[in-house]
Structure formats: structure tokens, C-alpha cells
N, C-alpha and C. Protein backbone atom coordinates (compact mmCIF):
# COMPACT_ATOMS: atom_id res chain seq x y z
N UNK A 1 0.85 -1.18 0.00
CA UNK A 1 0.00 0.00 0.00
C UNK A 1 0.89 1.24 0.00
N UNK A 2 0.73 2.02 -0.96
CA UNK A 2 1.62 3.18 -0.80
C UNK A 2 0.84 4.41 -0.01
N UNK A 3 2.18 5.22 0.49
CA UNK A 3 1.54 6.17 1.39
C UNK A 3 0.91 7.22 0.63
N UNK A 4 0.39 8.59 1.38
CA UNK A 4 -0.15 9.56 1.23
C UNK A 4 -0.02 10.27 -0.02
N UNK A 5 1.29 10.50 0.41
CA UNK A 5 2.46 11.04 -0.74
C UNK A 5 3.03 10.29 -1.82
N UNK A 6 3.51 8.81 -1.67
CA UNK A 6 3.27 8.41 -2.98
C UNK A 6 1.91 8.19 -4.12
N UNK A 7 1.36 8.14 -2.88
CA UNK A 7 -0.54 7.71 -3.70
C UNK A 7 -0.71 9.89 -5.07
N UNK A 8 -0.07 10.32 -4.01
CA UNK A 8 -0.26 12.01 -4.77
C UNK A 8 0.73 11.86 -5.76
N UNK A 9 2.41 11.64 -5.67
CA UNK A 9 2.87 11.33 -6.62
C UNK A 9 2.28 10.70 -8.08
N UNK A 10 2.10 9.87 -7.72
CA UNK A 10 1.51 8.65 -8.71
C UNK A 10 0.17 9.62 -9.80
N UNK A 11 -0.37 10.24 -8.58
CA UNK A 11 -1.35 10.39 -9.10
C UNK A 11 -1.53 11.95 -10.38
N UNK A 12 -0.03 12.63 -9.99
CA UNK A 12 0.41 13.78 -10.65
C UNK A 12 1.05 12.84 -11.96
N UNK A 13 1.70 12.04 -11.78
CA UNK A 13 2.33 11.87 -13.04
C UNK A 13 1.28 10.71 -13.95
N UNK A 14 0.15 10.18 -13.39
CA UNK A 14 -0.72 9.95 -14.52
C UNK A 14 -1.69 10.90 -14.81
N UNK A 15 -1.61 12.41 -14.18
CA UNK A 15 -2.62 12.99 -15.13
C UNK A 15 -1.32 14.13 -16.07
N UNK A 16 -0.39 13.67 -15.76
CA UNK A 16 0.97 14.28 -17.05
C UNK A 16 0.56 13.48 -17.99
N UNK A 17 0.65 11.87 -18.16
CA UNK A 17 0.55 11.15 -18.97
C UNK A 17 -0.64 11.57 -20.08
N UNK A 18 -0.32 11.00 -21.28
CA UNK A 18 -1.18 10.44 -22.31
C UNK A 18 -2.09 9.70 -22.20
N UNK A 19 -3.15 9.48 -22.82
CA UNK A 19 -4.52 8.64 -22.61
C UNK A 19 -3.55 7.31 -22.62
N UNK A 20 -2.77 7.11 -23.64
CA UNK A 20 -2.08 5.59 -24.56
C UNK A 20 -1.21 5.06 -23.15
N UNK A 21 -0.48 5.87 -22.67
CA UNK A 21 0.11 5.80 -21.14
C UNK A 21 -0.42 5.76 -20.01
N UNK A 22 -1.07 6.57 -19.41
CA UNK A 22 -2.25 6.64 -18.38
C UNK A 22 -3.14 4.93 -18.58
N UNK A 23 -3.72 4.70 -20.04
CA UNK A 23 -4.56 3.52 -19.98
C UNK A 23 -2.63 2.24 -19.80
N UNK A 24 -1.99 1.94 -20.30
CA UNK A 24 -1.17 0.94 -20.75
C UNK A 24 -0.61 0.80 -18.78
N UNK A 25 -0.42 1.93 -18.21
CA UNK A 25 -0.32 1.92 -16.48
C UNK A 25 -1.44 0.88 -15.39
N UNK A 26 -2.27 1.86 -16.08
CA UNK A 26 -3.47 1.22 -15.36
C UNK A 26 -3.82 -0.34 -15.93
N UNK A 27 -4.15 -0.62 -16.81
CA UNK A 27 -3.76 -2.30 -17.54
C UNK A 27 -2.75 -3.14 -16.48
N UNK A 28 -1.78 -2.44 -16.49
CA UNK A 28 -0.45 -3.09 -15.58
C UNK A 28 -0.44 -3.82 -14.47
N UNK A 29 -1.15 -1.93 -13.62
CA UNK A 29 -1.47 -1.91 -12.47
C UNK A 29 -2.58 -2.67 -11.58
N UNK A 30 -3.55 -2.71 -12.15
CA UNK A 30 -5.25 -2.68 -11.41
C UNK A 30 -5.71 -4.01 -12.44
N UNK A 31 -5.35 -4.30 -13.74
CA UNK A 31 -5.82 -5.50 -14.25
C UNK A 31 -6.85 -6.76 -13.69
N UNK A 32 -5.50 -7.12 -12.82
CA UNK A 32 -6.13 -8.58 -12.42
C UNK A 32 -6.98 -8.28 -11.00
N UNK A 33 -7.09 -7.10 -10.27
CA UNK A 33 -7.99 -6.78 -8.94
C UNK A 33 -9.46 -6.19 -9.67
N UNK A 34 -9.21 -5.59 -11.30
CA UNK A 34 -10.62 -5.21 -11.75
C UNK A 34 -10.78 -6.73 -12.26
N UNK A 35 -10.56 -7.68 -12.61
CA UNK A 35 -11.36 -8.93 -13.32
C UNK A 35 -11.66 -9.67 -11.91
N UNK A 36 -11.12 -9.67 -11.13
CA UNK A 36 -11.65 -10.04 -10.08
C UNK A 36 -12.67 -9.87 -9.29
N UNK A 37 -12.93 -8.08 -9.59
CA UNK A 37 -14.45 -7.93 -8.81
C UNK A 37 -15.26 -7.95 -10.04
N UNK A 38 -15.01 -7.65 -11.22
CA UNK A 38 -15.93 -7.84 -12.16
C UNK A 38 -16.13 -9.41 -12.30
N UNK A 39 -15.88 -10.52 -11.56
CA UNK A 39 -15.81 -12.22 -11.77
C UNK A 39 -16.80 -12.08 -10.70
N UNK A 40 -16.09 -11.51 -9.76
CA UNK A 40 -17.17 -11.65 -8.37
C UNK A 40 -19.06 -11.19 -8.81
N UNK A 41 -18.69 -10.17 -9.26
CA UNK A 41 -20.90 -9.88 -9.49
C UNK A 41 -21.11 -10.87 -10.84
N UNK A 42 -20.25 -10.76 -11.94
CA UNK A 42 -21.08 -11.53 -12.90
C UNK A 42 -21.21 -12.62 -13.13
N UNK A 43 -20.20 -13.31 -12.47
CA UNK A 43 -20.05 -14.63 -12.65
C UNK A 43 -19.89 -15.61 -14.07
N UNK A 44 -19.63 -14.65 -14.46
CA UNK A 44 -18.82 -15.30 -15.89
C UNK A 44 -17.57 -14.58 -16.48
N UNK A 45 -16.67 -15.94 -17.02
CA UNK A 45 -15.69 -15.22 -17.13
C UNK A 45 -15.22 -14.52 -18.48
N UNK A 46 -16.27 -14.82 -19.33
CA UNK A 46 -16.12 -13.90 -20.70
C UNK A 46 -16.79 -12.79 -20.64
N UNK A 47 -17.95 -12.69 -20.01
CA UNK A 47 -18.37 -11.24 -19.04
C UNK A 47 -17.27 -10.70 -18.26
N UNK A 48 -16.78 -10.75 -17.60
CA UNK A 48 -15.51 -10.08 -16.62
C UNK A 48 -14.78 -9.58 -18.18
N UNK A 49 -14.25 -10.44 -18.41
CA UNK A 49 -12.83 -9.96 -18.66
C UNK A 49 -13.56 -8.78 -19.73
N UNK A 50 -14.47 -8.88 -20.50
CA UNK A 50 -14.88 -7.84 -21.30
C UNK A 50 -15.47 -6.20 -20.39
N UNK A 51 -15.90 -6.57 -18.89
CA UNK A 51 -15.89 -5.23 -18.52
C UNK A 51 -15.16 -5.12 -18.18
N UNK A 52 -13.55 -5.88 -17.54
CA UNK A 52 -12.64 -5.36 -17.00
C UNK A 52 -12.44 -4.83 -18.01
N UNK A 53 -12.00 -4.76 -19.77
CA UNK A 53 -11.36 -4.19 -20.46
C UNK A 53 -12.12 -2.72 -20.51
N UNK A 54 -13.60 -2.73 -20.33
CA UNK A 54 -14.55 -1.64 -20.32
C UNK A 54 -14.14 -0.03 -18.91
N UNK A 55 -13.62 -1.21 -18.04
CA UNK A 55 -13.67 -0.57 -17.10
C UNK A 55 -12.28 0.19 -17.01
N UNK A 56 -11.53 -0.27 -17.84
CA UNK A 56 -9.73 0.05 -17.90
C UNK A 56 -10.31 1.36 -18.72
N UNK A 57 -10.71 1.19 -19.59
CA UNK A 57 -11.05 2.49 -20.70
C UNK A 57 -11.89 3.41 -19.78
N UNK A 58 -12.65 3.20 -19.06
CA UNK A 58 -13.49 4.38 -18.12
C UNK A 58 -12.63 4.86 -17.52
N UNK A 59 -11.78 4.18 -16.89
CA UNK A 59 -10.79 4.73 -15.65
C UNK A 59 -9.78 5.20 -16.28
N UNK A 60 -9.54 5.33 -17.18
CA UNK A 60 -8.62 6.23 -18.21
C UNK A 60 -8.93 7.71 -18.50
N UNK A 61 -10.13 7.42 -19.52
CA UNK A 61 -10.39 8.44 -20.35
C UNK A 61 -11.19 9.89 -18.73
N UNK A 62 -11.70 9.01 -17.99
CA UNK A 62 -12.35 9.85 -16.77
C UNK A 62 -11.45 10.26 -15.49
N UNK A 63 -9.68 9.53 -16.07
CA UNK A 63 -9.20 10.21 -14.62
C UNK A 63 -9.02 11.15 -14.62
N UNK A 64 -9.18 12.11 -14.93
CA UNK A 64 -8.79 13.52 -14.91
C UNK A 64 -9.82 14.22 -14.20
N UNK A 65 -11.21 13.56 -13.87
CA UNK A 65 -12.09 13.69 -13.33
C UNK A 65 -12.23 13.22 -11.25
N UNK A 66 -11.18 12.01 -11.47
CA UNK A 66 -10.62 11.47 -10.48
C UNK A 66 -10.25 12.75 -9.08
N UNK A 67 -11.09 13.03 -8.30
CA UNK A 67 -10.82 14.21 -6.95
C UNK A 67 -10.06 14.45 -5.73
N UNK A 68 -9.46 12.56 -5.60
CA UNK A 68 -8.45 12.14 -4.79
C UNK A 68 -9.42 12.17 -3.36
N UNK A 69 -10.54 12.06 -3.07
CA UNK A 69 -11.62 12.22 -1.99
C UNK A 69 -11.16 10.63 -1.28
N UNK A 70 -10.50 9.54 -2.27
CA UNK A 70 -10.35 8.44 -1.70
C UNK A 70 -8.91 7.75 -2.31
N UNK A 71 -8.70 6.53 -2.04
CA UNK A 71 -7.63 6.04 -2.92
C UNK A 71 -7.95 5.70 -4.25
N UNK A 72 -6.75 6.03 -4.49
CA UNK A 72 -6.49 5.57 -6.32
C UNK A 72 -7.31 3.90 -6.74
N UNK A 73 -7.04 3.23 -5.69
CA UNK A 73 -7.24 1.77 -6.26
C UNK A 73 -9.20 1.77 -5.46
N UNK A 74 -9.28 2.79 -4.53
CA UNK A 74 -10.38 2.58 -4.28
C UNK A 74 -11.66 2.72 -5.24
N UNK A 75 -10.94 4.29 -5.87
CA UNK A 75 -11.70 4.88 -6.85
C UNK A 75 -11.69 4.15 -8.33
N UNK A 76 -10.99 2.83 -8.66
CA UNK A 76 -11.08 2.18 -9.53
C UNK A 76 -11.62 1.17 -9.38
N UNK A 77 -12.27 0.58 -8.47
CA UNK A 77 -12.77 -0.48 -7.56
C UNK A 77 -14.20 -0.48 -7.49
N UNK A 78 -14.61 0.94 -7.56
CA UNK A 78 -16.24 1.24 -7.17
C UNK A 78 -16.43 1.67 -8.98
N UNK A 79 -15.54 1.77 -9.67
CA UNK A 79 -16.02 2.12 -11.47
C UNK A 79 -16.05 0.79 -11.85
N UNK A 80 -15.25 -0.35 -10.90
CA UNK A 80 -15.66 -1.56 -11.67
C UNK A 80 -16.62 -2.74 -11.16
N UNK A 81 -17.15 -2.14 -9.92
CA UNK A 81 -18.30 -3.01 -9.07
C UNK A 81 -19.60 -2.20 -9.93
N UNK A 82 -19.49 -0.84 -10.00
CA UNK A 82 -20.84 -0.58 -10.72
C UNK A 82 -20.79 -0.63 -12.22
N UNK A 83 -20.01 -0.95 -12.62
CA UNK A 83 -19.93 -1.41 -14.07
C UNK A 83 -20.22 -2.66 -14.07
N UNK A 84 -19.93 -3.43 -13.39
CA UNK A 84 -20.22 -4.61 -13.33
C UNK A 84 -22.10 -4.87 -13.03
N UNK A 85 -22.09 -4.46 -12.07
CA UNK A 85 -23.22 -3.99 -11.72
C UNK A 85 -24.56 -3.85 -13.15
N UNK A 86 -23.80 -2.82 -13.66
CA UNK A 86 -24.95 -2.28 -15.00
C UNK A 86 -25.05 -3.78 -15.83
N UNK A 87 -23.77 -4.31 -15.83
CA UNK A 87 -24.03 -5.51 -16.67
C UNK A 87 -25.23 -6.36 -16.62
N UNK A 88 -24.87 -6.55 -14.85
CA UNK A 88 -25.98 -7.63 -14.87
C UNK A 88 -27.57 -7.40 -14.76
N UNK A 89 -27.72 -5.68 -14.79
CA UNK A 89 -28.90 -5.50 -14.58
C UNK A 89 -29.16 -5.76 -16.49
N UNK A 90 -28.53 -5.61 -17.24
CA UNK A 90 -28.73 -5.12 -18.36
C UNK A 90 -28.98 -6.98 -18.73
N UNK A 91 -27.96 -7.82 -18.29
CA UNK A 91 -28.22 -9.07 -18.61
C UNK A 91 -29.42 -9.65 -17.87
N UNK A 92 -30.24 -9.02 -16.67
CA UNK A 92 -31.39 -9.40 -16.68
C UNK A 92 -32.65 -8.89 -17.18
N UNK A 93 -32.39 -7.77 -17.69
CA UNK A 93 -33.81 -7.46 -18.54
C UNK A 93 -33.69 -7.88 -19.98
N UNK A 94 -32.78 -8.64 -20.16
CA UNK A 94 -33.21 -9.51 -21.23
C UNK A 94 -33.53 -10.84 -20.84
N UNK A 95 -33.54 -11.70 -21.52
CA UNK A 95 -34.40 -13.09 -21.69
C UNK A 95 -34.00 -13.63 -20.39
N UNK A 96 -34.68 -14.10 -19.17
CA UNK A 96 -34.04 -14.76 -18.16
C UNK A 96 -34.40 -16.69 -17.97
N UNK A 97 -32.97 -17.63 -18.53
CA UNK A 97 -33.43 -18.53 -18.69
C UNK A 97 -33.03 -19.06 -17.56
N UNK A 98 -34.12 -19.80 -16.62
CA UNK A 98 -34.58 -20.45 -15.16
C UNK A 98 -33.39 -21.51 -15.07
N UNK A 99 -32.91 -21.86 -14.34
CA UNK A 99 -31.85 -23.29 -14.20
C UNK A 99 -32.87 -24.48 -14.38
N UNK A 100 -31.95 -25.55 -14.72
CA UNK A 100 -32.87 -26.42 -14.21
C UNK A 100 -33.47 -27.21 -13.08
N UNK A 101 -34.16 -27.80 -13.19
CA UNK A 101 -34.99 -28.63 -12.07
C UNK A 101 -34.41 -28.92 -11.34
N UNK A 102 -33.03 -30.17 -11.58
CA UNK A 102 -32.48 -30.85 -10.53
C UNK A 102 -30.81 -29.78 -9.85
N UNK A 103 -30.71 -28.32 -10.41
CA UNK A 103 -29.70 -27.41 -9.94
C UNK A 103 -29.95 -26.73 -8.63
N UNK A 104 -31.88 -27.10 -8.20
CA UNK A 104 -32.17 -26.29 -7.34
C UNK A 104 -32.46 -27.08 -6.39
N UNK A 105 -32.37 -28.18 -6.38
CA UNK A 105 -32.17 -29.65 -5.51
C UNK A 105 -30.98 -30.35 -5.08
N UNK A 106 -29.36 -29.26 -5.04
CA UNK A 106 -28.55 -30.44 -4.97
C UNK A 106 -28.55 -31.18 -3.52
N UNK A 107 -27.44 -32.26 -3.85
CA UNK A 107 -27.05 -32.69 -2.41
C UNK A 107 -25.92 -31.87 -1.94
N UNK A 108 -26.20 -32.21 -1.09
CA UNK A 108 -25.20 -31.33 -0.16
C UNK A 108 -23.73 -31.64 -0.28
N UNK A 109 -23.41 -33.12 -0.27
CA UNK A 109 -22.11 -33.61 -0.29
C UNK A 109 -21.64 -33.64 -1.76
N UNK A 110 -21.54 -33.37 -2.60
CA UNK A 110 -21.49 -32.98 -3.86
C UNK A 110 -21.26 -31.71 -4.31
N UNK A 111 -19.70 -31.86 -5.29
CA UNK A 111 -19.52 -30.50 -5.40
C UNK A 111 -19.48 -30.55 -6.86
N UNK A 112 -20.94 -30.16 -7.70
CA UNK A 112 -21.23 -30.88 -9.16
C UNK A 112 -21.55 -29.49 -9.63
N UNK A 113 -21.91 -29.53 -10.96
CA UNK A 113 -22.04 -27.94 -11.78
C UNK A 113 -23.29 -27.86 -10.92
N UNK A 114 -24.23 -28.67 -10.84
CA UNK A 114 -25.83 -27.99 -10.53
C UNK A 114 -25.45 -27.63 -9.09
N UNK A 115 -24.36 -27.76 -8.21
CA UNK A 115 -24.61 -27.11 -6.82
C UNK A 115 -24.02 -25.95 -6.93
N UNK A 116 -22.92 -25.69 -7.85
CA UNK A 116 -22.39 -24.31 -7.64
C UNK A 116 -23.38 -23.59 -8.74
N UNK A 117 -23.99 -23.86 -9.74
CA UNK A 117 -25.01 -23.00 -10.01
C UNK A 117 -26.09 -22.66 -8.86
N UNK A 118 -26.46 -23.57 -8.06
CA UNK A 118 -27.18 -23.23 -7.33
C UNK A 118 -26.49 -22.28 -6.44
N UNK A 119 -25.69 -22.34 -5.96
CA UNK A 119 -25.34 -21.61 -4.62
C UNK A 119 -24.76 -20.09 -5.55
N UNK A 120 -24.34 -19.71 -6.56
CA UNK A 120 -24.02 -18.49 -7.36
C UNK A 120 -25.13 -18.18 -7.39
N UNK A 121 -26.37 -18.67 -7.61
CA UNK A 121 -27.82 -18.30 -8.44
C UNK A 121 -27.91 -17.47 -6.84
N UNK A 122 -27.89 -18.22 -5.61
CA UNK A 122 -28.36 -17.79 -4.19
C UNK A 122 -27.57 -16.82 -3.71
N UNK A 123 -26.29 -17.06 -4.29
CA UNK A 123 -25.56 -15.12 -3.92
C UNK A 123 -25.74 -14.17 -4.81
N UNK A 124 -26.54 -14.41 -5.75
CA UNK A 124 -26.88 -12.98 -6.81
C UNK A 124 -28.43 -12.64 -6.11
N UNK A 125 -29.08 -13.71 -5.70
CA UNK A 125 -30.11 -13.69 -5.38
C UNK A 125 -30.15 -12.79 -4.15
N UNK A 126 -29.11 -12.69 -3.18
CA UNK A 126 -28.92 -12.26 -2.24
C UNK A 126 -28.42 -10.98 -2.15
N UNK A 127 -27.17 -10.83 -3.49
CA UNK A 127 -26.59 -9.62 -3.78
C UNK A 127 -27.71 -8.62 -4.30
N UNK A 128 -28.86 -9.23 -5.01
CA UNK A 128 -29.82 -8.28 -5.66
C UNK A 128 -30.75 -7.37 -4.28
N UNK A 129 -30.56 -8.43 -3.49
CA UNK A 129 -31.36 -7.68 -2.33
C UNK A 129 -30.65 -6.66 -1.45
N UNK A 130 -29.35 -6.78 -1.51
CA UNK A 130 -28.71 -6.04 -0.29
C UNK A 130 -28.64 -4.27 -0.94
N UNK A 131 -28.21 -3.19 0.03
CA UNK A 131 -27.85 -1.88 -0.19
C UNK A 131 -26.60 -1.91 -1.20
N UNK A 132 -26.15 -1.14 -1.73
CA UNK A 132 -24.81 -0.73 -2.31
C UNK A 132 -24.09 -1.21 -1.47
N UNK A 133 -23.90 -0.34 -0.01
CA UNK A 133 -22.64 -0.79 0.62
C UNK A 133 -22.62 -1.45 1.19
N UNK A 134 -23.89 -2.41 1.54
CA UNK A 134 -23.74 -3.90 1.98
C UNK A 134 -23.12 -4.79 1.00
N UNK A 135 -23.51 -4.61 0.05
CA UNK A 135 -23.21 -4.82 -1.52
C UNK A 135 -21.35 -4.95 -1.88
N UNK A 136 -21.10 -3.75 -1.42
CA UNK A 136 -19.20 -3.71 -1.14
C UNK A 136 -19.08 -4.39 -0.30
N UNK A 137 -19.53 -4.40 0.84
CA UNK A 137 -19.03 -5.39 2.26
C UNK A 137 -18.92 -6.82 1.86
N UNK A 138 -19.89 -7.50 1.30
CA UNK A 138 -19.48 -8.55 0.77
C UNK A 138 -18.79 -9.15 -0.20
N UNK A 139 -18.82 -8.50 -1.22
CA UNK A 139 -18.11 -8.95 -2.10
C UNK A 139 -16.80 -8.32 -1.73
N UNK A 140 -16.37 -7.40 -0.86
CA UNK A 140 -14.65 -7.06 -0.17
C UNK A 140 -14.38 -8.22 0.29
N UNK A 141 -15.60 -8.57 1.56
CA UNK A 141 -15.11 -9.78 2.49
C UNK A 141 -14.74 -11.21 1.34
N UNK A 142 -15.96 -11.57 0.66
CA UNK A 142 -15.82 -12.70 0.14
C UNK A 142 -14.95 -12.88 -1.09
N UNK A 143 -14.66 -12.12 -2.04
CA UNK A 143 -14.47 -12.10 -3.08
C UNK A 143 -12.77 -11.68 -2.93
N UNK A 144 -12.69 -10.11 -2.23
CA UNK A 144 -11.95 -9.44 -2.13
C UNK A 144 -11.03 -9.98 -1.06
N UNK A 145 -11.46 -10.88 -0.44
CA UNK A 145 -10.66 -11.18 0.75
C UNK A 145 -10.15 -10.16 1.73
N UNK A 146 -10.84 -9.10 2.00
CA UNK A 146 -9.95 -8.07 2.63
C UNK A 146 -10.92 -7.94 4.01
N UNK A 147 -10.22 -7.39 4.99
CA UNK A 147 -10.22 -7.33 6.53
C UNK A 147 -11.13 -6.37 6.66
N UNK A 148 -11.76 -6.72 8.18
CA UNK A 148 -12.96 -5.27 8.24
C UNK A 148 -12.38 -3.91 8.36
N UNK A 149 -10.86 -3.93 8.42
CA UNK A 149 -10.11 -2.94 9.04
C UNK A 149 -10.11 -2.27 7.47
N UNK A 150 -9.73 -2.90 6.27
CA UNK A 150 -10.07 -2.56 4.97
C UNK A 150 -10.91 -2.13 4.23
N UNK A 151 -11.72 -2.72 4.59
CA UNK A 151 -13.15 -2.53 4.33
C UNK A 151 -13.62 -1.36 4.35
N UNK A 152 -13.41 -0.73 6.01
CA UNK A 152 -14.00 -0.14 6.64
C UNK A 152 -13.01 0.88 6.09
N UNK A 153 -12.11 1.32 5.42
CA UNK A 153 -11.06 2.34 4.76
C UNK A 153 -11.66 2.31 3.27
N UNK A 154 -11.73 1.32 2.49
CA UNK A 154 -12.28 1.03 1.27
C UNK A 154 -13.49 2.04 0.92
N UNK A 155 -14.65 2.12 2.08
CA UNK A 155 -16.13 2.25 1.28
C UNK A 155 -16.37 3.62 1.14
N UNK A 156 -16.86 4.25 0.29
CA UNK A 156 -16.92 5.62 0.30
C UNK A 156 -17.40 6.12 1.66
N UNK A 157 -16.79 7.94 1.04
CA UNK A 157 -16.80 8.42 2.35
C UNK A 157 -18.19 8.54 2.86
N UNK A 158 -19.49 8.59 2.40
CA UNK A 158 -20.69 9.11 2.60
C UNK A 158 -21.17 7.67 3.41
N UNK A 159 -20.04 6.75 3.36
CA UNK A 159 -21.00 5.40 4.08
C UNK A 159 -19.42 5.00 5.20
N UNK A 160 -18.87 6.13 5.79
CA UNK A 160 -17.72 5.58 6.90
C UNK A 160 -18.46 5.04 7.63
N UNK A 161 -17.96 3.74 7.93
CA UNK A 161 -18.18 2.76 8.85
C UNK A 161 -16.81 2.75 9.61
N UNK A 162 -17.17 2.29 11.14
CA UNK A 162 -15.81 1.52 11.68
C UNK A 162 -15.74 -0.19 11.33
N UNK A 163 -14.43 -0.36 11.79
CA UNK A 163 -14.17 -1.71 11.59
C UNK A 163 -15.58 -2.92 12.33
N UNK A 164 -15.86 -2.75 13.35
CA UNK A 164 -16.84 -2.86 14.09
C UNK A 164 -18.48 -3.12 13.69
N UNK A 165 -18.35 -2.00 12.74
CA UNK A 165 -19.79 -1.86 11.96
C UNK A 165 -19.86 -2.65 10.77
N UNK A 166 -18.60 -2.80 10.09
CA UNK A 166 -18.37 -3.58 8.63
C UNK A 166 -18.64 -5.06 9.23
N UNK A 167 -17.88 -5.49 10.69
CA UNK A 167 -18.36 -6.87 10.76
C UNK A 167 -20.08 -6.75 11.63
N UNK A 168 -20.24 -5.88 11.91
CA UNK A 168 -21.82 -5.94 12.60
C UNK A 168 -23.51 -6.22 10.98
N UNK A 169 -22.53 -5.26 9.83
CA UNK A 169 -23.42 -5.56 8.89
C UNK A 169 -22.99 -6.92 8.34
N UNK A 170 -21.91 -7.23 8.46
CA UNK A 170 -21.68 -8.55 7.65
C UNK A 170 -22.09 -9.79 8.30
N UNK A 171 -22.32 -10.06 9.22
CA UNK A 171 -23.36 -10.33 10.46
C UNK A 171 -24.92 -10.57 9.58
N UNK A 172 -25.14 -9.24 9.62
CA UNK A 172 -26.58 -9.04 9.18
C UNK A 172 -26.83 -10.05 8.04
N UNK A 173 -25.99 -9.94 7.04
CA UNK A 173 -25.94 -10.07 5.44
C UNK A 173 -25.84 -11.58 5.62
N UNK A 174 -24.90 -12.10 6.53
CA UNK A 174 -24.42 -13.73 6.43
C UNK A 174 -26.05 -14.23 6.85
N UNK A 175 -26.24 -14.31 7.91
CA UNK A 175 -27.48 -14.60 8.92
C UNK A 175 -28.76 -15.25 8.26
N UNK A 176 -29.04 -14.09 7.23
CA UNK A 176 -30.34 -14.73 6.99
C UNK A 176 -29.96 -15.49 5.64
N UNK A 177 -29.14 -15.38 4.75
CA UNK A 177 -28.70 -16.31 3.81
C UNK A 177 -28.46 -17.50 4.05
N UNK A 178 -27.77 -17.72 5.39
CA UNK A 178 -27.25 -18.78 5.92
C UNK A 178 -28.90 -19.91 6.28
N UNK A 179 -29.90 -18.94 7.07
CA UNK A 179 -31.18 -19.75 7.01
C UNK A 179 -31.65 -19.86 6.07
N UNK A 180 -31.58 -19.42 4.76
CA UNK A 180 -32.74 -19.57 3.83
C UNK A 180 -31.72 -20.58 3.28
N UNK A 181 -30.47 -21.10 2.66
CA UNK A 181 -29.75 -21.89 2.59
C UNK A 181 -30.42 -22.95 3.13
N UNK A 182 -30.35 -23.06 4.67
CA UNK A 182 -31.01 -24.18 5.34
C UNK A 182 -32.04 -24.75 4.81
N UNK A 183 -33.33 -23.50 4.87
CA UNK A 183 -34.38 -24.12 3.95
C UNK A 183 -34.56 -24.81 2.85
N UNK A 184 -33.39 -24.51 1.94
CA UNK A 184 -33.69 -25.31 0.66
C UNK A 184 -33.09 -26.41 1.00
N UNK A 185 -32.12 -27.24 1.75
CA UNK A 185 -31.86 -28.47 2.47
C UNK A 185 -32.91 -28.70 3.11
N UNK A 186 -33.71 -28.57 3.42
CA UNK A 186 -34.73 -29.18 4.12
C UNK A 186 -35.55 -30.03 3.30
């Protein structure tokens, strides 16, 4: 993690740069952490990698727009969760084809395509319901692997949480997924 002052450095000499430079940095830099949260909401990986490339070009052509209100990697992080985001709203108002029969029945001890469709189908299902920044909290924790101490630095400023509160909502968010889970084992 770079400090204060390198994060300002950095951030003077990519708005010196060229679009062709500024984008070929950022590619470098942020690549494989944007296909990662763009893997995390869409769940496919020819979807990802096409908004990560979407999202490299936003975060280019718009840094100059960039206010420094947060970190560099933060502020590229939330252009590629809601990009991601638009995707899948955009991939559900078109044709939505149902899984099948036996994907929404697995066994439990079985780790077969129809259970991880099922259990992806039950975290979109879940992701569709939560706030925005419940929305970050999980996919930081799960996806992102990162600490409530992160987290809680990560989420924009209009939603500061303490470390405390990131695991008190993530709490919330696990809880009732975890029962309705149950239910469909039943």
C-alpha cells in the first residue's frame, strides 16, 4: 500500500501522462484486482474480462475527473463493481433462462455444476437484495478477501463505517442467507 504522498505522486504523473500511457499503467497496475471484482458480481468469465477491459477504458479516459476524496485503487474499484453492476442489470432485462430442475435440488455432499449453479444463483439472489454498501461489504469480504479494518477504509466516504460496523453488517448479510440456505436443504 503506498503512502499519502506516494498515492499524490503517482497520481500527478498519470494525469501528465497520455490517454495511450495513463490507460497501458493502469492495464499493468489494477488488471487482475478489476477482473476479479468484475468475476465476483457476474459470474462469468467472458463477461468479466470484457468489462474489465470496459472498465480500464473508463478509468482512463475519466481520470482527470478522479478528486483524490479516496484512494487511487479505491476509486477504480467502485467504477468496476458498478460497471459490473450495469451488466448484470442489463443481462437481466433480457431473456431470463430459469436453471434447471435438478440445480435447485442439490445434495449437499457434492460439489457438481448444478450445486455451484445453485449456490451463485443464491448469492446474486442475495446480492440483488442487499444496499450498495452492503453490496461492497461482501463482495470485499468474500471475493476481495480483505479485513474489516479494509473494508471499513475502502467504502466511500458518505457510508464511513468503523471496523466494528463492517463486521456488525456482515453479520446481518451472512445470517439470513445462511437460514434460507437451510431451507432449501430441508
Amino acid at each position: 500500500m503506498l503512502s499519502r504522498s506516494e498515492q499524490r505522486e503517482q497520481i500527478e504523473i498519470l494525469r501528465s501522462q497520455t490517454g495511450a500511457e495513463r490507460l497501458d499503467y493502469l492495464c499493468r497496475t489494477y488488471r487482475d484486482n478489476i477482473l476479479r471484482i468484475c468475476y465476483a458480481v457476474l459470474h462469468e468469465p467472458n463477461e468479466a474480462e470484457d468489462a474489465t477491459q470496459e472498465v480500464l477504458l473508463l478509468a482512463s479516459k475519466h481520470f482527470l475527473q478522479y478528486r483524490g476524496e479516496c484512494a487511487l485503487t479505491t476509486w477504480i474499484w467502485h467504477i468496476a463493481y458498478n460497471y459490473s453492476l450495469k451488466c448484470c442489470r442489463q443481462r437481466e432485462a433480457h431473456a431470463y433462462l430459469p436453471l434447471p430442475e435438478e440445480a435447485l435440488t442439490p445434495d449437499r455432499n457434492e460439489h457438481t455444476l448444478e450445486n455451484i449453479l445453485f449456490f451463485r444463483q443464491m448469492e446474486s439472489t442475495v446480492l440483488a437484495r442487499l444496499s450498495s454498501c452492503n453490496r461492497l461489504i461482501y463482495i470485499y469480504t468474500f471475493h476481495y478477501e480483505m479485513s474489516s479494518e479494509e473494508i471499513a477504509q475502502a467504502l466511500p466516504l458518505d457510508e464511513s463505517l468503523s471496523a466494528s460496523a463492517v463486521r456488525s453488517r456482515l453479520y446481518r448479510i451472512i445470517r439470513p442467507t445462511i437460514e434460507q440456505v437451510q431451507r432449501e436443504f430441508e
